[in-house]
Protein backbone atom coordinates (compact mmCIF):
# COMPACT_ATOMS: atom_id res chain seq x y z
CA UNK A 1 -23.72 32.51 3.25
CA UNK A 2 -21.88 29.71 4.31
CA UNK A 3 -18.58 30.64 6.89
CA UNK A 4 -14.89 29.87 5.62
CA UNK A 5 -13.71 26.94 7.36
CA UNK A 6 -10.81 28.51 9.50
CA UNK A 7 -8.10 25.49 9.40
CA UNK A 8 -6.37 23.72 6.66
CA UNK A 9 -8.22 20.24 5.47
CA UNK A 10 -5.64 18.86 4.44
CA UNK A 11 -3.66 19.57 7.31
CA UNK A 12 -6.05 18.36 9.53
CA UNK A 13 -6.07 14.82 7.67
CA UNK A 14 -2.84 14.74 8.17
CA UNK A 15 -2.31 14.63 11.95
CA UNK A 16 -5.84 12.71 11.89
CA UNK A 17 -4.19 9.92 9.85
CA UNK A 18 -1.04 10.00 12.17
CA UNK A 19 -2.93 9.33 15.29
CA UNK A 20 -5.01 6.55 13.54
CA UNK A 21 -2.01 5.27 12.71
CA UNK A 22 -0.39 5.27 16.35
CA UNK A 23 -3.17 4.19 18.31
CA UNK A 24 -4.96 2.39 15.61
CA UNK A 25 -9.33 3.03 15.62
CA UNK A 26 -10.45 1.35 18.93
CA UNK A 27 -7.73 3.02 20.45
CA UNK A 28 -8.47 6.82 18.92
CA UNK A 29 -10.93 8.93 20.71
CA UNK A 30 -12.47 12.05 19.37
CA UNK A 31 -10.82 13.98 22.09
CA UNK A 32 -7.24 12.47 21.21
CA UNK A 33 -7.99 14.14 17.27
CA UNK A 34 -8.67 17.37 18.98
CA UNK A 35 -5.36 17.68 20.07
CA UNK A 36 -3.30 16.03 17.75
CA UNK A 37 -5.38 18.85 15.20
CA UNK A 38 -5.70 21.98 17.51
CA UNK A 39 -9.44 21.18 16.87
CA UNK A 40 -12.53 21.29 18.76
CA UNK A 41 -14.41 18.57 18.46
CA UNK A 42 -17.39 20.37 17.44
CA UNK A 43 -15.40 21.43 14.89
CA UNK A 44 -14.14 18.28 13.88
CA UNK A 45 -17.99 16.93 13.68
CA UNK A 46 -18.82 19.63 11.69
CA UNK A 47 -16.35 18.96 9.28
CA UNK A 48 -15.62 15.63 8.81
CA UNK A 49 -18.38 13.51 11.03
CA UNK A 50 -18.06 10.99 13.51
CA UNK A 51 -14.71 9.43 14.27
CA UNK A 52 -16.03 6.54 11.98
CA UNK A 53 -16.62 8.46 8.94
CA UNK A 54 -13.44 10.73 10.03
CA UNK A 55 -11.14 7.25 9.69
CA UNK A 56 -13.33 6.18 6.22
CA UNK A 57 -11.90 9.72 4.80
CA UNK A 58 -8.29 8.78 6.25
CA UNK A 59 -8.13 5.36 4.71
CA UNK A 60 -9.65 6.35 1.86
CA UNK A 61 -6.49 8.68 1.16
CA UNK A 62 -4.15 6.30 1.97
CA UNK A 63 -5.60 3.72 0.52
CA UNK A 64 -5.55 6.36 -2.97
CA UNK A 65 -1.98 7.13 -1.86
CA UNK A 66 -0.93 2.96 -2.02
CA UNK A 67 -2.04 2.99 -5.61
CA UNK A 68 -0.47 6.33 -6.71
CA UNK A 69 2.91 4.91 -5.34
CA UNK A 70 2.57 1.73 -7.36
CA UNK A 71 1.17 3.90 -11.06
CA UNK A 72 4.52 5.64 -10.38
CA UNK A 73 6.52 2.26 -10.68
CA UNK A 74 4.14 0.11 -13.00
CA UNK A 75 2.48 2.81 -15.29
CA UNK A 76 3.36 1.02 -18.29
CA UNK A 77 6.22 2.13 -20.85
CA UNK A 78 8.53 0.18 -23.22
CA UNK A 79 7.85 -3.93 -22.90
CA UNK A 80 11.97 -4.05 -22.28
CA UNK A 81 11.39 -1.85 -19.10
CA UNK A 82 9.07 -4.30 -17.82
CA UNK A 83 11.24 -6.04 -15.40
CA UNK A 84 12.91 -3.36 -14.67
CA UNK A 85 10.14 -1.76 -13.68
CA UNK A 86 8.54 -4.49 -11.61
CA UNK A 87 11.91 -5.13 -10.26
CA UNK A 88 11.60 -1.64 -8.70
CA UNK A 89 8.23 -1.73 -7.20
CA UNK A 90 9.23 -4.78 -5.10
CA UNK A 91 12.01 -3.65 -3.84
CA UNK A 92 10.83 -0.41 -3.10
CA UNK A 93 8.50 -1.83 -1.01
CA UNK A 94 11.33 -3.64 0.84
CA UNK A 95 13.30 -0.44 1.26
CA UNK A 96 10.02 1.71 2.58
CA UNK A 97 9.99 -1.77 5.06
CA UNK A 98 13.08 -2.15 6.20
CA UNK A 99 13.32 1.75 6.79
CA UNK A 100 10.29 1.38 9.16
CA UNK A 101 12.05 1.27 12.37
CA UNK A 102 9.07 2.16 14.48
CA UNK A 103 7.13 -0.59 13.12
CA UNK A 104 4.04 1.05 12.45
CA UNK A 105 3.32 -0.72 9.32
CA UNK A 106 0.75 0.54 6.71
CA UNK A 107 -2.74 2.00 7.95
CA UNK A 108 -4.16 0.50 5.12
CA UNK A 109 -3.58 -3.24 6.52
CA UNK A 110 -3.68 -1.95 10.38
CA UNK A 111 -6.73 -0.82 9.27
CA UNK A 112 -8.36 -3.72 7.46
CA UNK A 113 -6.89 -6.24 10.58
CA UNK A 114 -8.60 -4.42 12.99
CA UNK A 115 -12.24 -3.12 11.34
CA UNK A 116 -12.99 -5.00 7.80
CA UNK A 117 -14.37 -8.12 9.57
CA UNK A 118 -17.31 -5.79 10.50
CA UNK A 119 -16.84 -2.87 8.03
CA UNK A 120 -17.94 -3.37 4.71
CA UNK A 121 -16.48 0.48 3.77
CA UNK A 122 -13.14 -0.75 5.30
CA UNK A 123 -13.07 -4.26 3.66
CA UNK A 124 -14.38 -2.32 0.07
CA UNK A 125 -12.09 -0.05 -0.22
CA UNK A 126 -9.36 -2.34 0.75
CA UNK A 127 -10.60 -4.82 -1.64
CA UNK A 128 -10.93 -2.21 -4.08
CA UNK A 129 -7.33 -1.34 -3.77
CA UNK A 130 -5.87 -4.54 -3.61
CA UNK A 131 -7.58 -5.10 -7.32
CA UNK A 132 -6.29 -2.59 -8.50
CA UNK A 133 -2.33 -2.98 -7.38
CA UNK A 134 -3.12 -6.88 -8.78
CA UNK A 135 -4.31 -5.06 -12.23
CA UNK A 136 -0.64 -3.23 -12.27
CA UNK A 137 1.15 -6.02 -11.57
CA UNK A 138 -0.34 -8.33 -14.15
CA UNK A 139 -0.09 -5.75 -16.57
CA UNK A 140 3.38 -5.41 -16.56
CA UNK A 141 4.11 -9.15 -16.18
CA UNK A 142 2.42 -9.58 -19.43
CA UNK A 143 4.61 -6.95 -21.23
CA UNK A 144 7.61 -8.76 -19.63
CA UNK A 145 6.43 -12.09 -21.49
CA UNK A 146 5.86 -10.27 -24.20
CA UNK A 147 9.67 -9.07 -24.04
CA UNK A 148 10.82 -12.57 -23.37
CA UNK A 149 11.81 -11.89 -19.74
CA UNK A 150 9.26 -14.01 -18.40
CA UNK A 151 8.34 -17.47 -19.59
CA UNK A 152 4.91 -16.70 -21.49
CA UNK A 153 3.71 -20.12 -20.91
CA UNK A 154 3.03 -18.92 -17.03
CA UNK A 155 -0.16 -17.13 -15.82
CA UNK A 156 0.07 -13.45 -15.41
CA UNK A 157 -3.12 -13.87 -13.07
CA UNK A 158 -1.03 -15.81 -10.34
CA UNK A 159 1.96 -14.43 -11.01
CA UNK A 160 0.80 -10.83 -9.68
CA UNK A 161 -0.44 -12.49 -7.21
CA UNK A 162 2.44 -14.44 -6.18
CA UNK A 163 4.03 -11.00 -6.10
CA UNK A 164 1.20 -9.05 -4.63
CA UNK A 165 1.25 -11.33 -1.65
CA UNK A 166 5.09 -10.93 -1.39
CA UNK A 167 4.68 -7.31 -1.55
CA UNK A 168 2.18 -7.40 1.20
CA UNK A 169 3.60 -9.71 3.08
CA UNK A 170 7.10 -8.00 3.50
CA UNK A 171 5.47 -5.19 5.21
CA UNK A 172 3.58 -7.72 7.69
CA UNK A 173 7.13 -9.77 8.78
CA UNK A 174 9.03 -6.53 8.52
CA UNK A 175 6.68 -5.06 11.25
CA UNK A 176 7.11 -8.07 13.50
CA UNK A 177 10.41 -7.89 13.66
CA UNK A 178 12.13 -9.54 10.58
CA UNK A 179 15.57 -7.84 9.65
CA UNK A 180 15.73 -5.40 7.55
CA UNK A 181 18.41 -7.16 5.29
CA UNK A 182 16.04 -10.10 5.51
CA UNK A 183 13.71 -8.69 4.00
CA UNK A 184 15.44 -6.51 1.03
CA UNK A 185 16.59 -10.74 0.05
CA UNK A 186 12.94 -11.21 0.13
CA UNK A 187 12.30 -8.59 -2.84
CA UNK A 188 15.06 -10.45 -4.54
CA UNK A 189 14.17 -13.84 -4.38
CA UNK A 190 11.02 -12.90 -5.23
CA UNK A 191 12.30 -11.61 -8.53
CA UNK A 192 14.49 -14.24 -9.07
CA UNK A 193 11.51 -16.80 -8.70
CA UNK A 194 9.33 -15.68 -11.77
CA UNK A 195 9.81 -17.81 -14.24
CA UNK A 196 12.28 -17.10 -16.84
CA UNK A 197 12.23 -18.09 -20.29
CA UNK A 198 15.12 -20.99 -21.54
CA UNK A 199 18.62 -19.97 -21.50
CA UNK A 200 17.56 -16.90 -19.47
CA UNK A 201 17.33 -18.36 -15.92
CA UNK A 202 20.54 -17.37 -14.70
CA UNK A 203 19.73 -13.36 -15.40
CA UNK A 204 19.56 -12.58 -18.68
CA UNK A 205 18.33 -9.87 -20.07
């Protein structure tokens, strides 16, 4: 019969994910997870693998974690709540940004800048994840046109896009150094860009 694992798992993730995060993968050893986990590495083999497979489980989570946060925000609901709801998401993502002060960014894109050139788990699963934030975003887009709070003669397609990249993109200039207030009017021109629908340009609901 199998021995009980003596640690918490999830625990364990945890402080693996936070030293990831600080040092980034080249910059991780197997002995620096030891002691940010209380670990031996034996252990930490035995459990989770190599420190390659160890950061695939990491990301993974995170990478779940990114698209919880945004199912929270764009789960669908009333077409009227659309924009609202959009609205949110964005500049949520500022706020999360310009709260940042350490700059350490999200693992998910430290990760994929440093390892999905020669990763294909790494450049999957961000792929994967980026799809599926894209998927959100169109969706509600399309119930704001069908609201009339977006003009319905634009493309849902590139309009998540256009504010899939923004989202992104806030947490990459926020990290080098852009003001925080910077970037919170970056959410809101952002919003202010998608196309409206005649005689509600100016804000209308």
């Amino acid at each position: 019969m199998a021995r009980p694992r003596a640690f918490d798992e999830r625990q364990v993730l945890e402080r693996a994910r936070e030293q990831f995060w600080a040092t980034g993968y080249a910059g991780t050893r197997m002995d620096d997870i030891a002691t940010a986990t209380g670990l031996g590495k034996g252990s930490l083999y035995g459990a989770f693998g190599d420190k390659g497979k160890l950061f695939h489980r990491v990301f993974g989570d995170w990478c779940t974690a990114v698209v919880e946060v945004a199912e929270e925000h764009l789960a669908g609901g009333p077409d009227a709540e659309a924009l609202a709801r959009l609205s949110a998401y964005v500049h949520l993502m500022a706020e999360n940004t310009a709260a940042d002060t350490e700059r350490r960014g999200c693992l998910m894109a430290k990760g994929a800048a440093e390892l999905a050139q020669h990763d294909p788990a790494v450049a999957g699963r961000s792929a994967e994840t980026m799809t599926a934030l894209l998927t959100l975003l169109r969706t509600e887009i399309g119930a704001a046109q069908r609201h009339g709070d977006i003009d319905s003669a634009a493309d849902p397609e590139r309009l998540a896009a256009l504010l899939l990249a923004v989202v992104r993109g806030i947490e990459a200039v926020g990290k080098a150094g852009l003001a925080p207030e910077t970037v919170r009017n970056v959410a809101d021109t952002a919003m202010a860009a998608l196309p409206r629908p005649r005689g509600k340009e100016k804000g209308g609901a």
